[in-house]
PDB file of N, CA and C in Angstrom:
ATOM      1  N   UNK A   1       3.875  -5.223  -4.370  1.00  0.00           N
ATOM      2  CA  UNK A   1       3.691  -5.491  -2.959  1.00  0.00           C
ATOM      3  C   UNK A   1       3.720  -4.163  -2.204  1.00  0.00           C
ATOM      4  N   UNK A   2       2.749  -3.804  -1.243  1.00  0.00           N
ATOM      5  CA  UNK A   2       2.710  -2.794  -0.843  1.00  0.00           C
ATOM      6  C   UNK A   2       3.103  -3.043   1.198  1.00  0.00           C
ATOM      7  N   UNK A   3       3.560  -1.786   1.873  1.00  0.00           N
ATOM      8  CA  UNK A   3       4.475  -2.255   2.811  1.00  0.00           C
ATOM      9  C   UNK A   3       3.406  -3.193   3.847  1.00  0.00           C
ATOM     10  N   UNK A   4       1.615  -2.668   3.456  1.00  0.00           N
ATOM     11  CA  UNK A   4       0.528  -2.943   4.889  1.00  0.00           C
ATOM     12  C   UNK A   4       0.471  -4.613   4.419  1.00  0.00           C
ATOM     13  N   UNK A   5       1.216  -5.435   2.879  1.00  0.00           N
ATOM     14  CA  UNK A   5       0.892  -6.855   2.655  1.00  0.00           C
ATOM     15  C   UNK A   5       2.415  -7.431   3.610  1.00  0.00           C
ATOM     16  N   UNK A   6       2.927  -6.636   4.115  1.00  0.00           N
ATOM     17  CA  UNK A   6       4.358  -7.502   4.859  1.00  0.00           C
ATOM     18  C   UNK A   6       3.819  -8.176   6.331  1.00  0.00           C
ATOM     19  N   UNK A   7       3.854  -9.231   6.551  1.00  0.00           N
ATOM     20  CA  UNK A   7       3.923 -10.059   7.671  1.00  0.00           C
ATOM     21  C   UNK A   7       5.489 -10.838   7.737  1.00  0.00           C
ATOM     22  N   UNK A   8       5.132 -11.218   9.215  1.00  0.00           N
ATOM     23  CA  UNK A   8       6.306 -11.294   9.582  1.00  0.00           C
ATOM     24  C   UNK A   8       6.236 -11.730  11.069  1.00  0.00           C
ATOM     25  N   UNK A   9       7.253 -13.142  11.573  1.00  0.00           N
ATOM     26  CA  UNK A   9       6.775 -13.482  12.681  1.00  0.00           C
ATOM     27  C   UNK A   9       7.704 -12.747  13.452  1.00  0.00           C
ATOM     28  N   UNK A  10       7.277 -12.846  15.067  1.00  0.00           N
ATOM     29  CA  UNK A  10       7.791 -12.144  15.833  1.00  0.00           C
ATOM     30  C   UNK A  10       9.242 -12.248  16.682  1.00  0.00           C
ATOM     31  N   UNK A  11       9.401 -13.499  16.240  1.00  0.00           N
ATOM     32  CA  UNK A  11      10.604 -14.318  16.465  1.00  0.00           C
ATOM     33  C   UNK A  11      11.656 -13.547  15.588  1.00  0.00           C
ATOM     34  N   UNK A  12      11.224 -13.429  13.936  1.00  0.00           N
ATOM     35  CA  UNK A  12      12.304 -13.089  13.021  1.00  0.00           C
ATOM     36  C   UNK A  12      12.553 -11.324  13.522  1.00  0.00           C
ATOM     37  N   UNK A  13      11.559 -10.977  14.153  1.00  0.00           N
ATOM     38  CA  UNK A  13      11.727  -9.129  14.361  1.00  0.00           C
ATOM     39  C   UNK A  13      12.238  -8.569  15.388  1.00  0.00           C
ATOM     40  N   UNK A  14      12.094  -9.502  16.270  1.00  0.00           N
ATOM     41  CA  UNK A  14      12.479  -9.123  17.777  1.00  0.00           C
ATOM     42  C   UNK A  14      13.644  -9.845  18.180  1.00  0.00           C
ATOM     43  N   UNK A  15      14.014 -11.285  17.682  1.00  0.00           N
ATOM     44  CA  UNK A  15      14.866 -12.074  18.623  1.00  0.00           C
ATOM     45  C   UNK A  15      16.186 -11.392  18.973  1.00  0.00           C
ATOM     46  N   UNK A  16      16.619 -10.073  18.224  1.00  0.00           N
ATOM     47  CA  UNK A  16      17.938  -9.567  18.465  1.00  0.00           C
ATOM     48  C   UNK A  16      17.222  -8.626  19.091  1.00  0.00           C
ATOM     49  N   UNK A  17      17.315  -8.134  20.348  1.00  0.00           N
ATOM     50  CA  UNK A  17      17.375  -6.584  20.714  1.00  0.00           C
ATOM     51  C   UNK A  17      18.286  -6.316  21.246  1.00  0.00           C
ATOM     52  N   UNK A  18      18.496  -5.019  20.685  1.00  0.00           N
ATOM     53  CA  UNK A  18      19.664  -4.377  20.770  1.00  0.00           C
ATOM     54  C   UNK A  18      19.579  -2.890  20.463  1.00  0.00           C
ATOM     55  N   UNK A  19      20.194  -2.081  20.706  1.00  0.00           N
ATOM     56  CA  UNK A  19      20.123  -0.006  20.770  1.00  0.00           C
ATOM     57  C   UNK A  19      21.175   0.087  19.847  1.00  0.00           C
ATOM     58  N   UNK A  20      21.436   0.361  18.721  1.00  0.00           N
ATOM     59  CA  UNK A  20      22.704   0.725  18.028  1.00  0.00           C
ATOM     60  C   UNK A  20      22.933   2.278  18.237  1.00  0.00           C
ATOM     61  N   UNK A  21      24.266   2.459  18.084  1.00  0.00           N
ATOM     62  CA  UNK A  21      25.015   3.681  18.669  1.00  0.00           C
ATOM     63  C   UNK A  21      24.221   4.745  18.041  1.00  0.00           C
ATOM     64  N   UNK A  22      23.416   4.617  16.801  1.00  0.00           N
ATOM     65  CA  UNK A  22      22.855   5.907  16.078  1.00  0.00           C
ATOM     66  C   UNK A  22      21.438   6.219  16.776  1.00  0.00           C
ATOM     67  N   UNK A  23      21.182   5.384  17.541  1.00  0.00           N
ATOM     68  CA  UNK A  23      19.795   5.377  17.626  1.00  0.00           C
ATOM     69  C   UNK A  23      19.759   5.821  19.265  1.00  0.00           C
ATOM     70  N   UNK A  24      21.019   6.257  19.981  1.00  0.00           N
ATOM     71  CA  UNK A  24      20.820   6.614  21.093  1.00  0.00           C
ATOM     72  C   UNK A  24      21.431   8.399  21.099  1.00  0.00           C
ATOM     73  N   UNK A  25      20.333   9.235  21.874  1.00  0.00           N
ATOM     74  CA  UNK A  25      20.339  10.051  22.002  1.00  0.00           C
ATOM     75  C   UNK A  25      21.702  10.246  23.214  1.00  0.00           C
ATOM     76  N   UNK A  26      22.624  11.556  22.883  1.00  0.00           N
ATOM     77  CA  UNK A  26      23.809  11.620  23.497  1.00  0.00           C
ATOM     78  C   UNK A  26      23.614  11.538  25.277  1.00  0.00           C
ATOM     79  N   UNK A  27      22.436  11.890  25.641  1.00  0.00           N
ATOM     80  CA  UNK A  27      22.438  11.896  27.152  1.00  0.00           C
ATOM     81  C   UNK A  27      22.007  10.406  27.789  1.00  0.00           C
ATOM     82  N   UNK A  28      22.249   9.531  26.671  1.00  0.00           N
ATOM     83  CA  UNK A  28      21.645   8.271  27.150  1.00  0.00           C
ATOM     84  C   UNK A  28      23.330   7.368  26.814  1.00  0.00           C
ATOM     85  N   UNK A  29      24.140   7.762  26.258  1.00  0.00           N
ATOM     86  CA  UNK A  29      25.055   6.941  26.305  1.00  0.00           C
ATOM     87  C   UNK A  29      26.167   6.462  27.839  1.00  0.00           C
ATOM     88  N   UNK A  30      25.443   7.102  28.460  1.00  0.00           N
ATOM     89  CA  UNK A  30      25.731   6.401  29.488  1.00  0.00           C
ATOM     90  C   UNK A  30      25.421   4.804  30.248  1.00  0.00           C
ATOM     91  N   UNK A  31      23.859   5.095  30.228  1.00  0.00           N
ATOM     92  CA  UNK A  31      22.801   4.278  30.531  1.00  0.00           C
ATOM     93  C   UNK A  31      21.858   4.394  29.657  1.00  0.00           C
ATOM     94  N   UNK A  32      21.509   2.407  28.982  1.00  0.00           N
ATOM     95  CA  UNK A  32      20.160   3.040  28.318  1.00  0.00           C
ATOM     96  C   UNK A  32      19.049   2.231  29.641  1.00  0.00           C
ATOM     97  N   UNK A  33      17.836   2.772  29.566  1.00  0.00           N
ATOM     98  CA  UNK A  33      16.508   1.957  30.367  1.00  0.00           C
ATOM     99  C   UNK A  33      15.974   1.865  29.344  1.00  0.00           C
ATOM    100  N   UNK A  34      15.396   0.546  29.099  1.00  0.00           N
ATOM    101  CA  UNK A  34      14.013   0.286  28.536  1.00  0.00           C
ATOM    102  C   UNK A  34      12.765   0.789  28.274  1.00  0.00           C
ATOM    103  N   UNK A  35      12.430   1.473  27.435  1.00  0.00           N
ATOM    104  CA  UNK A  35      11.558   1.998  27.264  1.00  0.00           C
ATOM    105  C   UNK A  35      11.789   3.264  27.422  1.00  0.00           C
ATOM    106  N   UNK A  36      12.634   4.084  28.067  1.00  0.00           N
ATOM    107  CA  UNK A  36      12.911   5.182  27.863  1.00  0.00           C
ATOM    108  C   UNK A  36      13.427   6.217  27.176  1.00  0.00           C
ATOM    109  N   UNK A  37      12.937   7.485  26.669  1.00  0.00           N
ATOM    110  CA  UNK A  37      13.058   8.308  25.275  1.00  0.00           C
ATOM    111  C   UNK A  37      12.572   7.540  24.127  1.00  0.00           C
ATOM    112  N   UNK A  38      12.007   6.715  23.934  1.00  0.00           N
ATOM    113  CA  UNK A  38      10.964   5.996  23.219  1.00  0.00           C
ATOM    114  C   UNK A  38      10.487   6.803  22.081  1.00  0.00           C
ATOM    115  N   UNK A  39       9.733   8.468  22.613  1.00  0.00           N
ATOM    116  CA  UNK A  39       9.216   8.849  21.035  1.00  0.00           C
ATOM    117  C   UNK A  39      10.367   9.733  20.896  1.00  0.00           C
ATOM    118  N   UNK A  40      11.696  10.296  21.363  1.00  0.00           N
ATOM    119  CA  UNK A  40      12.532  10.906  20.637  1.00  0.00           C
ATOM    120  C   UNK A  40      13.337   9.833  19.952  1.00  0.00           C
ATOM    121  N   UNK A  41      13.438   9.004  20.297  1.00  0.00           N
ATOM    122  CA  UNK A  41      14.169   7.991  19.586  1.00  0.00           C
ATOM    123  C   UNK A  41      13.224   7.425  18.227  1.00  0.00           C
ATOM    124  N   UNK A  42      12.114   7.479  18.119  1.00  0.00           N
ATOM    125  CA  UNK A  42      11.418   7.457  17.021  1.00  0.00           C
ATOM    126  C   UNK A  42      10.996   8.368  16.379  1.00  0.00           C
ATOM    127  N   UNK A  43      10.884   9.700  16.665  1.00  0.00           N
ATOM    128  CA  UNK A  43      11.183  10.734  16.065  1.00  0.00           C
ATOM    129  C   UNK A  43      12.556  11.309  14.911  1.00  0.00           C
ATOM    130  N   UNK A  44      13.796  10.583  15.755  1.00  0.00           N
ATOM    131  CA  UNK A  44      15.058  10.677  15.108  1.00  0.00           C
ATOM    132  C   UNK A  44      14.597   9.752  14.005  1.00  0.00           C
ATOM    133  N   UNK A  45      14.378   8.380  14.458  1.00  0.00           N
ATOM    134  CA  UNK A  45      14.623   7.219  13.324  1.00  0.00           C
ATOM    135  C   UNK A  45      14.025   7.536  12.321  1.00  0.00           C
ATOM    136  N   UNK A  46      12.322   7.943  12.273  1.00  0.00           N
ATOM    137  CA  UNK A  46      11.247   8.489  11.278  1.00  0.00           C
ATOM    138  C   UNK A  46      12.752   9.671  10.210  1.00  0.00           C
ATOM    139  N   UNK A  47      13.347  10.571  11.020  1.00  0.00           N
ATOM    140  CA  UNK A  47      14.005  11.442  10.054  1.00  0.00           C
ATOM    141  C   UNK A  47      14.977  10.446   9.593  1.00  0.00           C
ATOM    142  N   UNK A  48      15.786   9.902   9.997  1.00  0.00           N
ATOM    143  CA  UNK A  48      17.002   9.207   9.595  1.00  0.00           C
ATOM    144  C   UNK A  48      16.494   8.469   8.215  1.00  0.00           C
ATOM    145  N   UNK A  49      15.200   7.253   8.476  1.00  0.00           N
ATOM    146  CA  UNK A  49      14.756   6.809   7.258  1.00  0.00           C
ATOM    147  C   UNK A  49      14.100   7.661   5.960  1.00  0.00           C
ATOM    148  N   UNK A  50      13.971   8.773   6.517  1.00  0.00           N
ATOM    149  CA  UNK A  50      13.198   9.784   5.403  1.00  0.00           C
ATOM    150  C   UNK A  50      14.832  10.293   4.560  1.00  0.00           C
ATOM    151  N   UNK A  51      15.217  10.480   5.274  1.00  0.00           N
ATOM    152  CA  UNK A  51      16.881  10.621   4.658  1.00  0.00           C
ATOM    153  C   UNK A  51      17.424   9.674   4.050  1.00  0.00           C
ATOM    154  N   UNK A  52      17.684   8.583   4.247  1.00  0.00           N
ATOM    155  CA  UNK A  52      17.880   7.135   3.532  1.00  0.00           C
ATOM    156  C   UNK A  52      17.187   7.109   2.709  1.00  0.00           C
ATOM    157  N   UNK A  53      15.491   7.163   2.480  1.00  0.00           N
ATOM    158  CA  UNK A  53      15.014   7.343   1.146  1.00  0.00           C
ATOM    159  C   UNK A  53      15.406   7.947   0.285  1.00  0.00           C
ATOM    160  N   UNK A  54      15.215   9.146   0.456  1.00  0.00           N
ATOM    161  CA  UNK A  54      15.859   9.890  -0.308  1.00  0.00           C
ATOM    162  C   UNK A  54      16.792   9.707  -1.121  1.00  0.00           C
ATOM    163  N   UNK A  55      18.024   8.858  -0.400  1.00  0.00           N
ATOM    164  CA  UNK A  55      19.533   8.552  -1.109  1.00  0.00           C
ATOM    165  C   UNK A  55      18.983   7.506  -1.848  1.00  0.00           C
ATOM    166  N   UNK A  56      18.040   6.597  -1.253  1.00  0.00           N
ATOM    167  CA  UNK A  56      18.023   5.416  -2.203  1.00  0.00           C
ATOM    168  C   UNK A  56      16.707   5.365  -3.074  1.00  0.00           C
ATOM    169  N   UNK A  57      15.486   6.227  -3.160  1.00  0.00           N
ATOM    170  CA  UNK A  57      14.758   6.049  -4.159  1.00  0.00           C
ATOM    171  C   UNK A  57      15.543   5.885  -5.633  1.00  0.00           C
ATOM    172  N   UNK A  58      16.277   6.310  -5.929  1.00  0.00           N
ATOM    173  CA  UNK A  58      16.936   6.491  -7.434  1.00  0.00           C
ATOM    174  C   UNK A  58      17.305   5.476  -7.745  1.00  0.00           C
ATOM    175  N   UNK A  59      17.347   4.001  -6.752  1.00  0.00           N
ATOM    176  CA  UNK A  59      18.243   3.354  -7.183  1.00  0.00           C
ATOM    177  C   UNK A  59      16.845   1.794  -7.282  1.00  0.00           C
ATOM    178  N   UNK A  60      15.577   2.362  -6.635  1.00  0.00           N
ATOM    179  CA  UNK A  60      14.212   1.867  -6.711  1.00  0.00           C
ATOM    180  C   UNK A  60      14.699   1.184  -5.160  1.00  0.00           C
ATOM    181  N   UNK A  61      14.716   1.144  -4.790  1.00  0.00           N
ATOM    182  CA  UNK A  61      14.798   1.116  -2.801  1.00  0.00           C
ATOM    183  C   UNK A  61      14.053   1.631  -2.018  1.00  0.00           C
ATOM    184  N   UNK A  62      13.383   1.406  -1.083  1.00  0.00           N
ATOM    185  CA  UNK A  62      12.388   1.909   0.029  1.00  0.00           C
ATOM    186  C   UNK A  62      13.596   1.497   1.723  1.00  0.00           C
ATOM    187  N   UNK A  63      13.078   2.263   2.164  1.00  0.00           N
ATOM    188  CA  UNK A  63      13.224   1.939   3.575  1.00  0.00           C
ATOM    189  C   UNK A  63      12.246   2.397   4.330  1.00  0.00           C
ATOM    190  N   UNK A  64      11.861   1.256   5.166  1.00  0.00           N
ATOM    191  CA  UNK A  64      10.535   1.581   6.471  1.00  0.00           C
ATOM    192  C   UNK A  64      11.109   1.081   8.070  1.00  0.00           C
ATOM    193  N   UNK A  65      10.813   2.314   8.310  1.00  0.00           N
ATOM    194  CA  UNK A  65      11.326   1.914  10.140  1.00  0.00           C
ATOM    195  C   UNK A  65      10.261   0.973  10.479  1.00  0.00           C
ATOM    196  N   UNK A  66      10.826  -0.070  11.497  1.00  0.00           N
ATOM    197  CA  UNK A  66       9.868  -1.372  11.682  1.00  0.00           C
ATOM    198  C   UNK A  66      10.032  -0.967  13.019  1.00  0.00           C
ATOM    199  N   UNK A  67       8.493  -0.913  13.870  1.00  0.00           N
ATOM    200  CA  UNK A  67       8.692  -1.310  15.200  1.00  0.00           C
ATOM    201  C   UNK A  67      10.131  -0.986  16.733  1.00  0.00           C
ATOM    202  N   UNK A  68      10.819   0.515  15.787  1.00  0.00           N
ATOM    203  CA  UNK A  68      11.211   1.388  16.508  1.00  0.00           C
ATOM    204  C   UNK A  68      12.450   0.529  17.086  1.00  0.00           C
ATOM    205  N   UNK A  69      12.894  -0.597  16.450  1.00  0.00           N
ATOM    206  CA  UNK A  69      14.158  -1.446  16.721  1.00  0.00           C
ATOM    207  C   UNK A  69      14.786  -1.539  15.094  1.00  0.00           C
ATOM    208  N   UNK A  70      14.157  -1.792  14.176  1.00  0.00           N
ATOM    209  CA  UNK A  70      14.686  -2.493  12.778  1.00  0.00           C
ATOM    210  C   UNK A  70      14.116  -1.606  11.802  1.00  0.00           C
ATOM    211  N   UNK A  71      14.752  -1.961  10.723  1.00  0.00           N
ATOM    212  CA  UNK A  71      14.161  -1.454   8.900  1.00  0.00           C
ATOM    213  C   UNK A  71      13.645  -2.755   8.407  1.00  0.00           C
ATOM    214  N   UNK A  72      12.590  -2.247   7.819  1.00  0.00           N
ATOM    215  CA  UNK A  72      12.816  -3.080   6.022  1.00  0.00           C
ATOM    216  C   UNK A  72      12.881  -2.146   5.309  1.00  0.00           C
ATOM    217  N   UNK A  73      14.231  -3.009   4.112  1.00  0.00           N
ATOM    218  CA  UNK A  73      14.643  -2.811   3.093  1.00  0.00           C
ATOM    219  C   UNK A  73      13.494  -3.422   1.579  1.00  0.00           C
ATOM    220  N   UNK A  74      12.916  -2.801   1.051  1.00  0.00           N
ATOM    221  CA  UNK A  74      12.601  -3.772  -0.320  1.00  0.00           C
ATOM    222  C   UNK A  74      12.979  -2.472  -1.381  1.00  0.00           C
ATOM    223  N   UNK A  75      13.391  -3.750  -2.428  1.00  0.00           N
ATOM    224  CA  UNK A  75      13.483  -2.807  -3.586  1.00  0.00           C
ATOM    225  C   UNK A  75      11.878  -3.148  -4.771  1.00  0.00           C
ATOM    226  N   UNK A  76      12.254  -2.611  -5.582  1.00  0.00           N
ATOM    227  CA  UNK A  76      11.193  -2.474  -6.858  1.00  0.00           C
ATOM    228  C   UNK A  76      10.372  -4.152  -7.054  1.00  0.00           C
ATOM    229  N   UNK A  77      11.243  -4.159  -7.142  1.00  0.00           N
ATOM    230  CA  UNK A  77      11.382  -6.040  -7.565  1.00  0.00           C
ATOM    231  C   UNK A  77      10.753  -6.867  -6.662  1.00  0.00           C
ATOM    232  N   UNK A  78      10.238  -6.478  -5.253  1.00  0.00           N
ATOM    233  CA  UNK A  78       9.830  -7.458  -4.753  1.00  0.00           C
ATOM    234  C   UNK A  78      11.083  -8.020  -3.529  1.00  0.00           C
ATOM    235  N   UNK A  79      12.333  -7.781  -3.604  1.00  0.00           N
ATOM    236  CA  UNK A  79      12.739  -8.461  -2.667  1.00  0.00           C
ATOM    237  C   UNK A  79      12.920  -7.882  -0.911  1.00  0.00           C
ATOM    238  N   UNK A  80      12.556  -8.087   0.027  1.00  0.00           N
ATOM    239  CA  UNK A  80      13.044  -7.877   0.898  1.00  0.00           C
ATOM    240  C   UNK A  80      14.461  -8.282   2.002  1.00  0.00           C
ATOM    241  N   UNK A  81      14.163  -7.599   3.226  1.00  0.00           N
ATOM    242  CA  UNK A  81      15.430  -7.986   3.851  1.00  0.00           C
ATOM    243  C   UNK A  81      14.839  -7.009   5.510  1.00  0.00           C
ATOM    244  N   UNK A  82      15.140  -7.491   6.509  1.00  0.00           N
ATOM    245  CA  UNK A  82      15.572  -6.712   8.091  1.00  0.00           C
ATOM    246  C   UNK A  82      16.692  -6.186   8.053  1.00  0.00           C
ATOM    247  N   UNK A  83      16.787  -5.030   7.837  1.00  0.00           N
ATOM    248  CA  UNK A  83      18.062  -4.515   8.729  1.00  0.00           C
ATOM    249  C   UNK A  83      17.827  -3.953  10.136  1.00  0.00           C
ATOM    250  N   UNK A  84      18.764  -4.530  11.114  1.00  0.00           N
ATOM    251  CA  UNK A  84      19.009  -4.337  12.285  1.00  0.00           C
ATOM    252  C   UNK A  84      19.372  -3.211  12.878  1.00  0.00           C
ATOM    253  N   UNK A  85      20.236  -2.389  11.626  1.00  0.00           N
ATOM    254  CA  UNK A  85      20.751  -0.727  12.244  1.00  0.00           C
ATOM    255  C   UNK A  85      20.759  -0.106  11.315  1.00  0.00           C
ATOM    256  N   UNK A  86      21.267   0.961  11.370  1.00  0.00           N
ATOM    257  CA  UNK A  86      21.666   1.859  10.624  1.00  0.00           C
ATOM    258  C   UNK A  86      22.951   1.496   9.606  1.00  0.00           C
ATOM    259  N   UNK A  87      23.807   0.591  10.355  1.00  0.00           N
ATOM    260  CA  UNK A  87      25.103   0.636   9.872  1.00  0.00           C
ATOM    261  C   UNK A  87      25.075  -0.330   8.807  1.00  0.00           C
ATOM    262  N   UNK A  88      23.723  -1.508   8.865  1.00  0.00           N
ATOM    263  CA  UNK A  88      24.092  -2.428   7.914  1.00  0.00           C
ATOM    264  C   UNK A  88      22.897  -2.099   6.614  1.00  0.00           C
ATOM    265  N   UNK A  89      22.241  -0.773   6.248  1.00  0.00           N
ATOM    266  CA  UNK A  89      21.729  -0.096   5.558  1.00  0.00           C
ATOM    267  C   UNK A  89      22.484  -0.166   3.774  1.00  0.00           C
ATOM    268  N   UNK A  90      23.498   0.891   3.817  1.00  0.00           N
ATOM    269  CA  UNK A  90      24.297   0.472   2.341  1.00  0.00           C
ATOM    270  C   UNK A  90      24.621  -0.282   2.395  1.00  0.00           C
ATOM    271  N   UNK A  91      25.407  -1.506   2.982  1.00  0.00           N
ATOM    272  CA  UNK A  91      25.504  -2.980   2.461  1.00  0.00           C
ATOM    273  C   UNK A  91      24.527  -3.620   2.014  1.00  0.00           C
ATOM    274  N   UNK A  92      23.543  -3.690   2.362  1.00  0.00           N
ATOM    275  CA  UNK A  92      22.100  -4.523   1.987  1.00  0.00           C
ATOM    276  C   UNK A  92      21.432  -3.864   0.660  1.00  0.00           C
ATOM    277  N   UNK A  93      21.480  -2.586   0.763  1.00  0.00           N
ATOM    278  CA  UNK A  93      21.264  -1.373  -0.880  1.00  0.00           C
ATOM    279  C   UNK A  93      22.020  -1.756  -1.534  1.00  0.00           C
ATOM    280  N   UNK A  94      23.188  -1.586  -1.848  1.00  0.00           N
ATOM    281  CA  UNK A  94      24.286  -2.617  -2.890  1.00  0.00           C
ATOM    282  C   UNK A  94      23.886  -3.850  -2.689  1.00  0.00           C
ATOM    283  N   UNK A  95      23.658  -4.750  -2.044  1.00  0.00           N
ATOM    284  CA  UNK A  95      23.071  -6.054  -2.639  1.00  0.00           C
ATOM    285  C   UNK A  95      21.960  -6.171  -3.405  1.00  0.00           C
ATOM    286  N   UNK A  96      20.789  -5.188  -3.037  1.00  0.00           N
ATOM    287  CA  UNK A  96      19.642  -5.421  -3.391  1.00  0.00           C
ATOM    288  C   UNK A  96      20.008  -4.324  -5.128  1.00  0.00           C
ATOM    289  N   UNK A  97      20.884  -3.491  -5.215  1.00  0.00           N
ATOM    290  CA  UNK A  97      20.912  -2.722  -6.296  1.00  0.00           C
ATOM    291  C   UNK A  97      21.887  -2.988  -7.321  1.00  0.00           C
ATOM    292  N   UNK A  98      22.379  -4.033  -6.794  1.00  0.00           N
ATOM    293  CA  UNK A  98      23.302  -4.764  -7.614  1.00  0.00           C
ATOM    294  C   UNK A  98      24.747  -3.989  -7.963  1.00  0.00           C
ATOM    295  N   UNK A  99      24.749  -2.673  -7.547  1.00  0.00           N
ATOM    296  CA  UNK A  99      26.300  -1.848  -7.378  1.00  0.00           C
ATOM    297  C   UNK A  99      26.180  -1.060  -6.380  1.00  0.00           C
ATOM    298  N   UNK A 100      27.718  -0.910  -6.142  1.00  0.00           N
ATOM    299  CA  UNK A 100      27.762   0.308  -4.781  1.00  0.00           C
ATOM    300  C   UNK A 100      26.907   1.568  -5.293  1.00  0.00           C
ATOM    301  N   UNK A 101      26.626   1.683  -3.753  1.00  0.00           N
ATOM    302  CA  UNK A 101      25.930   3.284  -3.802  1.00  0.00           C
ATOM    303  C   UNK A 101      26.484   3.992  -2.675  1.00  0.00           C
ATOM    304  N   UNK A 102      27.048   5.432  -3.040  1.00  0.00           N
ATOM    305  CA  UNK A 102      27.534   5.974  -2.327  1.00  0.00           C
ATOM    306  C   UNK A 102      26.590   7.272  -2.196  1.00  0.00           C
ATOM    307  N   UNK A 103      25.971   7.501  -0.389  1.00  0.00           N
ATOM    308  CA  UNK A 103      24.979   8.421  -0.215  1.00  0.00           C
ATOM    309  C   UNK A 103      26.009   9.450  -0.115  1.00  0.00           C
ATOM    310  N   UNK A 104      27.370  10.021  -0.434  1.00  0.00           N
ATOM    311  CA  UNK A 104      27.398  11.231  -0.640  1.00  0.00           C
ATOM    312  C   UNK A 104      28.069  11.446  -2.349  1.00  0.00           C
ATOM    313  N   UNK A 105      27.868  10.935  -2.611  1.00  0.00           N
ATOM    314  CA  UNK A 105      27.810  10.968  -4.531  1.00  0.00           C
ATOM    315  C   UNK A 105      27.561  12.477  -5.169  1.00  0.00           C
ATOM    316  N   UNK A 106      27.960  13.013  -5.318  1.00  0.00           N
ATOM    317  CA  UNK A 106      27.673  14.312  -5.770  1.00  0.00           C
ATOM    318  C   UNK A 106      26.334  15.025  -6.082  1.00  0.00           C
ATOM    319  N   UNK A 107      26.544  13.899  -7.207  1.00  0.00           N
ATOM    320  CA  UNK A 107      25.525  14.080  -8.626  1.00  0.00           C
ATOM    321  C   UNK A 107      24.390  13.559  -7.293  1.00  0.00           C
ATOM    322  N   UNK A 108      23.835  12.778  -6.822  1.00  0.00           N
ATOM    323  CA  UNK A 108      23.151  12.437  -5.821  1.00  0.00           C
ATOM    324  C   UNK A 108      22.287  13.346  -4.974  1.00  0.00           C
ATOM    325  N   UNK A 109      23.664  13.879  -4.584  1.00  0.00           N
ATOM    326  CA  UNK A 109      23.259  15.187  -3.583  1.00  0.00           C
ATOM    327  C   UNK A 109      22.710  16.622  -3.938  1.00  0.00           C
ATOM    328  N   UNK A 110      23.393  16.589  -5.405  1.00  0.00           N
ATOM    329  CA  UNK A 110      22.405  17.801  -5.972  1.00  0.00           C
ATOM    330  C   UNK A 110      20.889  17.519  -6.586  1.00  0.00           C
ATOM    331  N   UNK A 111      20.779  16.403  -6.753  1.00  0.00           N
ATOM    332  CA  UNK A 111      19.333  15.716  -7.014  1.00  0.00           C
ATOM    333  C   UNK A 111      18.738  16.351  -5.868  1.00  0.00           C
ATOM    334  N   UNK A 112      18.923  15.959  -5.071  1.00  0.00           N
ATOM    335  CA  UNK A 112      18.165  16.327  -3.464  1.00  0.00           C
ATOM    336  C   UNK A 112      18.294  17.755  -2.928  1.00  0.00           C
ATOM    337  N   UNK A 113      18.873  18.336  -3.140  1.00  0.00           N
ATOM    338  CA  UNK A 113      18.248  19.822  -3.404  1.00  0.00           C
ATOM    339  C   UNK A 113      17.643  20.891  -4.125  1.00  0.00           C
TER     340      UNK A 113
END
């Protein structure tokens, strides 16, 4: 399955909106507006998920920023999943990988350099 065969209704992608704490740039934690900082905030996320790959290709895991609110998660196998933030990322990788994974793992981290 490749990511351009994923559909998905708009109900299941959108019905939560919400800004999680990683995804707001420090001069916005005051106030967020709608729609505002839009491509730095997708600029960050694009790096954040390129970083998450990274930790989790080894374990056959993808992550794709969805629509500048959510991820999908799929692994090798075919299964998917939405994650909503950042924070619920390794919980859903240990489910889908069947053991913990810890992104600062040593052996891990020297892979990646």
């Amino acid at each position: 399955m490749k990511w351009s065969d994923i559909v998905m209704c708009i109900l299941c992608g959108e019905f939560i909106e919400q800004i999680h704490w990683t995804d707001m740039e420090r001069r916005q934690l005051d106030t967020v507006v709608s729609g505002q900082f839009q491509r730095e905030r997708k600029r960050s996320r694009l790096l954040r998920t390129k970083i998450c790959n990274d930790l989790l290709s080894s374990h056959g895991i993808t992550l794709k920023e969805w629509n500048n609110s959510k991820f999908i998660m799929m692994n090798n196998k075919g299964k998917m999943a939405v994650i909503h933030d950042l924070g619920q990322i390794w919980k859903q990788a240990k489910e889908m990988a069947g053991q913990p994974i810890d992104p600062l793992d040593d052996t891990l981290l020297q892979k990646l350099k």
